[in-house]
PDB file of N, CA and C in Angstrom:
ATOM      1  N   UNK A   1      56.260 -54.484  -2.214  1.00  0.00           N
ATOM      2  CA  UNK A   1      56.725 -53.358  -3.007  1.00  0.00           C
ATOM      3  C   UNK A   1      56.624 -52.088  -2.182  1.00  0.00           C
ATOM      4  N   UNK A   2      57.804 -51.250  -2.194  1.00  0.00           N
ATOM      5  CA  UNK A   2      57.483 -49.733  -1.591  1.00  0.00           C
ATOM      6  C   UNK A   2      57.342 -50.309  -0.136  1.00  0.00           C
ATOM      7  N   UNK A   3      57.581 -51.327   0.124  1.00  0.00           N
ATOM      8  CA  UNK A   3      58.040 -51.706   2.001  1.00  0.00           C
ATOM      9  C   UNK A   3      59.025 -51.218   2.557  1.00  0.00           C
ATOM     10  N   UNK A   4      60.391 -50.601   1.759  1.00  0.00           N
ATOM     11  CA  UNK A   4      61.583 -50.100   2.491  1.00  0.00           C
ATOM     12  C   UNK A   4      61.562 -48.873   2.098  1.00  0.00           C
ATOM     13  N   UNK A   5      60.506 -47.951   1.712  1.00  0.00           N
ATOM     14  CA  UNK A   5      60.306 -46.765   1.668  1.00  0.00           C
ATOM     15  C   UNK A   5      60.644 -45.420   0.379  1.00  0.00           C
ATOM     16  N   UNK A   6      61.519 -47.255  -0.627  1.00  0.00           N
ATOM     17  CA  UNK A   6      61.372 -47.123  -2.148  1.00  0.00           C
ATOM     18  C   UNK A   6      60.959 -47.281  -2.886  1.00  0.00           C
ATOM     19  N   UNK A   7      60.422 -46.397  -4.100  1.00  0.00           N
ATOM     20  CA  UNK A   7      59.599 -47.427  -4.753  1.00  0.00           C
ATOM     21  C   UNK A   7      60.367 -47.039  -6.458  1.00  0.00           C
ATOM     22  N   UNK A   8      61.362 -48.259  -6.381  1.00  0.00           N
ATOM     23  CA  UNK A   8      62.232 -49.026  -7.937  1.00  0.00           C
ATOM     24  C   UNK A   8      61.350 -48.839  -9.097  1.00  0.00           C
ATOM     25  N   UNK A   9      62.274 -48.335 -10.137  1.00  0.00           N
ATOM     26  CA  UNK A   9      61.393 -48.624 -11.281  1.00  0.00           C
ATOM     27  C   UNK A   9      61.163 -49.620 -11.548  1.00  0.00           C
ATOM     28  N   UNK A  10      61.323 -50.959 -11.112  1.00  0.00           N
ATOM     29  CA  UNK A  10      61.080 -52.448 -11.517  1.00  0.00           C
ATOM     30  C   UNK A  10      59.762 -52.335 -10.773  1.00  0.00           C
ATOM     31  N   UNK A  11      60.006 -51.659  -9.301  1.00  0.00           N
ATOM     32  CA  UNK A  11      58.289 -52.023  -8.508  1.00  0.00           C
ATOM     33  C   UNK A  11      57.267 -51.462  -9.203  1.00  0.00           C
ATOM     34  N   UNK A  12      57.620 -50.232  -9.384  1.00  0.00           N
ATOM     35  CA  UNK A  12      56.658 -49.427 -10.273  1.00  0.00           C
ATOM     36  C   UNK A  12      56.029 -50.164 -11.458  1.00  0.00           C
ATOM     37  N   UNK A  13      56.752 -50.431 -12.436  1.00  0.00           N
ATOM     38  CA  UNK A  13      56.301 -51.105 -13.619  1.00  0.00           C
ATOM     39  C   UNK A  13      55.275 -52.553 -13.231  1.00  0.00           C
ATOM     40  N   UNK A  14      55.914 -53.431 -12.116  1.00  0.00           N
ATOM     41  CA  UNK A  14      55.384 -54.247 -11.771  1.00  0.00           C
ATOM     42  C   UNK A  14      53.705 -54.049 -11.382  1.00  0.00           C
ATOM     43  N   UNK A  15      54.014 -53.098 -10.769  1.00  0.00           N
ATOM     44  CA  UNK A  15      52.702 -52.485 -10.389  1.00  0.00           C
ATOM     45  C   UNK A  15      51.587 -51.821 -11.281  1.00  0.00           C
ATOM     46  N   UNK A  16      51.886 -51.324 -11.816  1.00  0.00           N
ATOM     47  CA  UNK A  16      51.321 -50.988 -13.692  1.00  0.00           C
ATOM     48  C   UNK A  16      51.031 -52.046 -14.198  1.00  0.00           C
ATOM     49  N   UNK A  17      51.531 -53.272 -14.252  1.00  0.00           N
ATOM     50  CA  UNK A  17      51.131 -54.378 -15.299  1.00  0.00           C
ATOM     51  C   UNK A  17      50.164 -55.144 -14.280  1.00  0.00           C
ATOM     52  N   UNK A  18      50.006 -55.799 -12.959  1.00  0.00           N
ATOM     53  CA  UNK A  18      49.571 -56.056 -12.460  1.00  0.00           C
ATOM     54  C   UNK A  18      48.255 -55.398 -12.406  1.00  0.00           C
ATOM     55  N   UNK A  19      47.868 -54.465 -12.627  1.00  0.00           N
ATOM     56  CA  UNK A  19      46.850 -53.073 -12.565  1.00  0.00           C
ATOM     57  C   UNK A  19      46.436 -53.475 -13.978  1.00  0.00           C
ATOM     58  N   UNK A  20      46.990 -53.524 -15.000  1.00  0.00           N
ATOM     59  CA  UNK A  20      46.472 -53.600 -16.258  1.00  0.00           C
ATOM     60  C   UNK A  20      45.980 -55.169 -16.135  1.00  0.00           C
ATOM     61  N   UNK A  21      46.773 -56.116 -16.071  1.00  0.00           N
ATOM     62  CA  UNK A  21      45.795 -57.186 -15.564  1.00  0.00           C
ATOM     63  C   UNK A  21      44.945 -57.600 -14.845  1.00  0.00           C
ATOM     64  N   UNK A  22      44.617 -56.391 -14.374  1.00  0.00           N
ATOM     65  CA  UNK A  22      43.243 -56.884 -13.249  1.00  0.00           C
ATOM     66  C   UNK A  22      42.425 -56.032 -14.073  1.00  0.00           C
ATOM     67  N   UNK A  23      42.392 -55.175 -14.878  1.00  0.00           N
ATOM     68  CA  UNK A  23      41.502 -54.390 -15.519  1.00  0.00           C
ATOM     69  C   UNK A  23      41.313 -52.934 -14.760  1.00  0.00           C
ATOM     70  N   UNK A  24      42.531 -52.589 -14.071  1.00  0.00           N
ATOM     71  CA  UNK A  24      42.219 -51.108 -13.470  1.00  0.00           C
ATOM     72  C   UNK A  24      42.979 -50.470 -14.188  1.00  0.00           C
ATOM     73  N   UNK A  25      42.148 -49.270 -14.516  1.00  0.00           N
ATOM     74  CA  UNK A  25      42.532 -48.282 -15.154  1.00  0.00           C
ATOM     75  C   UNK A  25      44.050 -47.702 -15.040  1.00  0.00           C
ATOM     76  N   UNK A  26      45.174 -47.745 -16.186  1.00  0.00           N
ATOM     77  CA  UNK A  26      46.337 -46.904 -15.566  1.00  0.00           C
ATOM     78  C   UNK A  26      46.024 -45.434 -15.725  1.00  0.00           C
ATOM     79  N   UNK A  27      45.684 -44.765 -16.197  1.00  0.00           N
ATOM     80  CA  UNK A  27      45.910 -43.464 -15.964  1.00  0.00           C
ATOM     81  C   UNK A  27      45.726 -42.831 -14.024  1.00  0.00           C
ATOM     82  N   UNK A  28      44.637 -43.976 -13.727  1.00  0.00           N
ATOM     83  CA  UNK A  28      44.418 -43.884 -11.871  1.00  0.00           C
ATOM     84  C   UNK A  28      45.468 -44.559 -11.145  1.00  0.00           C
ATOM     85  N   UNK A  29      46.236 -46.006 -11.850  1.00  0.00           N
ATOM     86  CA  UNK A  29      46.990 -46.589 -10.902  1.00  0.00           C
ATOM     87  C   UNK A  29      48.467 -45.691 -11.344  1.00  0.00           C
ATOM     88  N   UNK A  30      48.940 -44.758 -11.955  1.00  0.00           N
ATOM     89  CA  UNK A  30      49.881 -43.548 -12.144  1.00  0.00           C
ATOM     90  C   UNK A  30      49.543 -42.842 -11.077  1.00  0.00           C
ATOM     91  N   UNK A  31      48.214 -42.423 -11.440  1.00  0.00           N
ATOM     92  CA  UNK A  31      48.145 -41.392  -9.854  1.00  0.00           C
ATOM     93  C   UNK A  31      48.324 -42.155  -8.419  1.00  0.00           C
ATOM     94  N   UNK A  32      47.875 -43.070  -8.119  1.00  0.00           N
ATOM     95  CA  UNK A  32      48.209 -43.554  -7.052  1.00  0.00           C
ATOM     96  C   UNK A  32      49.529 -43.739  -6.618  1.00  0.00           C
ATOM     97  N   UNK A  33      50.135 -44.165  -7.857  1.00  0.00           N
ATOM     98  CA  UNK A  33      51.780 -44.002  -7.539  1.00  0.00           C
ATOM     99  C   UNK A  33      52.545 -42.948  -7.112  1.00  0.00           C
ATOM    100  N   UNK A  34      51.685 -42.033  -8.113  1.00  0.00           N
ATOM    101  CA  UNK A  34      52.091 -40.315  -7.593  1.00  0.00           C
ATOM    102  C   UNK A  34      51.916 -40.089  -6.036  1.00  0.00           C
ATOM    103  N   UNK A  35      50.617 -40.435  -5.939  1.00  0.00           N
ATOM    104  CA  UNK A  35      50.042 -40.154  -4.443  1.00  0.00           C
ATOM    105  C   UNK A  35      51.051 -40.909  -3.524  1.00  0.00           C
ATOM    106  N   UNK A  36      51.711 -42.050  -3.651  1.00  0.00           N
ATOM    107  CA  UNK A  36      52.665 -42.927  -2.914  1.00  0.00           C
ATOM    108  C   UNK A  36      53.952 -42.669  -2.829  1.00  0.00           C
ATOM    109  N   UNK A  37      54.556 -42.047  -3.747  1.00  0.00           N
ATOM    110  CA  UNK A  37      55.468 -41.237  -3.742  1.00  0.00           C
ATOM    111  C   UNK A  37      55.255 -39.819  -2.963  1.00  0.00           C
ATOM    112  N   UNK A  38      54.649 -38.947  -2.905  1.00  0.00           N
ATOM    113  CA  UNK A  38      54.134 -37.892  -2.043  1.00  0.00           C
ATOM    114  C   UNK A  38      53.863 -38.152  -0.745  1.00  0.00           C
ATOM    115  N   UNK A  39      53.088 -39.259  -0.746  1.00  0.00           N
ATOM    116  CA  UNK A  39      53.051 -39.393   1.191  1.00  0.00           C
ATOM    117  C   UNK A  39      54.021 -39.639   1.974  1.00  0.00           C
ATOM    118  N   UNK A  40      53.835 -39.189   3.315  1.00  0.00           N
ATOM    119  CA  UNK A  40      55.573 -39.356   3.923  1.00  0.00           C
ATOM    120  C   UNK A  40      55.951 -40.667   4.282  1.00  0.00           C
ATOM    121  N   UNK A  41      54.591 -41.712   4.114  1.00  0.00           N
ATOM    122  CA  UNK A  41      55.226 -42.869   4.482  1.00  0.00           C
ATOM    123  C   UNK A  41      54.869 -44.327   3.711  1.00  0.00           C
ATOM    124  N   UNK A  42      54.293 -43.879   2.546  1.00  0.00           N
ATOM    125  CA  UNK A  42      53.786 -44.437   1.573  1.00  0.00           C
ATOM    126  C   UNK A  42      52.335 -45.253   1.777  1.00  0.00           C
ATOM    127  N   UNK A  43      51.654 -44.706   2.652  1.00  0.00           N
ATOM    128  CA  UNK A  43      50.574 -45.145   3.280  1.00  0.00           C
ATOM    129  C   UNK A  43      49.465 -44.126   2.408  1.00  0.00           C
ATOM    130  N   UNK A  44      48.141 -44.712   1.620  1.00  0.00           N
ATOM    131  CA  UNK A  44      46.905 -43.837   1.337  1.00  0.00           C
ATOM    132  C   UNK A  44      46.113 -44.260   2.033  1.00  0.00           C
ATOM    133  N   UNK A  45      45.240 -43.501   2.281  1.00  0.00           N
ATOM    134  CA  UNK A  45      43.867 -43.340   2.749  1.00  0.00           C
ATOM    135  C   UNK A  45      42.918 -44.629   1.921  1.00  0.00           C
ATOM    136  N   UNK A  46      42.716 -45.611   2.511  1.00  0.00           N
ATOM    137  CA  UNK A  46      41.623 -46.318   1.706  1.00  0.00           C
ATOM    138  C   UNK A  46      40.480 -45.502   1.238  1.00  0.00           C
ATOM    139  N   UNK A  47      39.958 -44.641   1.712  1.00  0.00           N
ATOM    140  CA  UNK A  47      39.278 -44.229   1.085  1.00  0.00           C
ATOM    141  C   UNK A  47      39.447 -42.888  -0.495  1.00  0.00           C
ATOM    142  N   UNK A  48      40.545 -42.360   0.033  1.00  0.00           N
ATOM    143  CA  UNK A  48      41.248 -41.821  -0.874  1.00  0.00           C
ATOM    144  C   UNK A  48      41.534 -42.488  -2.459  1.00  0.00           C
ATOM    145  N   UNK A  49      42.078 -43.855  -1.896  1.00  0.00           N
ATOM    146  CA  UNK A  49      41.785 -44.971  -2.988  1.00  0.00           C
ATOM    147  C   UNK A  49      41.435 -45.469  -3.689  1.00  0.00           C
ATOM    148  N   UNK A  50      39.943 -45.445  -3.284  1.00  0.00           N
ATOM    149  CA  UNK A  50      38.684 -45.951  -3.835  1.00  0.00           C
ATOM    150  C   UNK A  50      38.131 -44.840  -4.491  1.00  0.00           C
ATOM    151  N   UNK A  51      38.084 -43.860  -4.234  1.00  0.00           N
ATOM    152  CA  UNK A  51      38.147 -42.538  -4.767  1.00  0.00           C
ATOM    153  C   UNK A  51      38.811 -41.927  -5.908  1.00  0.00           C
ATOM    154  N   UNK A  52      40.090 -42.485  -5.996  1.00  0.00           N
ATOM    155  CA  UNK A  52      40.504 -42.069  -7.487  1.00  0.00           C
ATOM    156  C   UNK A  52      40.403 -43.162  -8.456  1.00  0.00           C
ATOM    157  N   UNK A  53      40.187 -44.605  -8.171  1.00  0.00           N
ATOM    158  CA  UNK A  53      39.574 -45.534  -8.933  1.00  0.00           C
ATOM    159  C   UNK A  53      38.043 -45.359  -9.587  1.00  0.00           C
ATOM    160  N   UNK A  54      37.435 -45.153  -8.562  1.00  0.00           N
ATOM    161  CA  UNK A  54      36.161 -44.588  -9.195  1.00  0.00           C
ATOM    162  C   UNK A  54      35.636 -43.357  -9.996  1.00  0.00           C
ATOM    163  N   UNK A  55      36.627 -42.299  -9.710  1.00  0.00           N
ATOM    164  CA  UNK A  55      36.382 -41.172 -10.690  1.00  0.00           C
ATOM    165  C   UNK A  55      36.570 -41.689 -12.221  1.00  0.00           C
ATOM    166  N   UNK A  56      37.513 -42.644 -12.233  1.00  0.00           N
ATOM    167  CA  UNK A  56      37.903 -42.752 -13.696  1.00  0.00           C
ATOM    168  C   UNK A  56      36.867 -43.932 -13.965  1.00  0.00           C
ATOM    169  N   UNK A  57      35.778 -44.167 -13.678  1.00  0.00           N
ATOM    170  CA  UNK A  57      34.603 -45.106 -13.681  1.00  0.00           C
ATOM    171  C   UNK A  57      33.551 -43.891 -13.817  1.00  0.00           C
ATOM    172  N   UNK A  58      33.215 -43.083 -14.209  1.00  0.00           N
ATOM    173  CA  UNK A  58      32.557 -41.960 -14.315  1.00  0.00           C
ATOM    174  C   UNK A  58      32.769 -41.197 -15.560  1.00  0.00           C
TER     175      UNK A  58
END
């Protein structure tokens, strides 16, 4: 998903439900999307990552 530097509303959604089935929070896996859309090459910071997963664990 988001390999050719798009990211489809089919990937998107895919990605949301996948997230809800693992038990991660969507309001964080939205932002990450946000954040993936914003970067110039759709690359985050692992640690950046782990970082907005865990705030919403707080």
């Amino acid at each position: 998903m988001h390999c050719d530097g798009i990211l489809h509303e089919k990937e998107a959604k895919a990605i949301q439900q996948i997230a809800i089935e693992m038990g991660l929070n969507p309001n964080a896996t939205k932002r990450i999307l946000d954040l993936m859309h914003k970067a110039p090459n759709a690359m985050i910071n692992p640690k950046l990552l782990l970082k907005v997963f865990q705030e919403q664990h707080n």
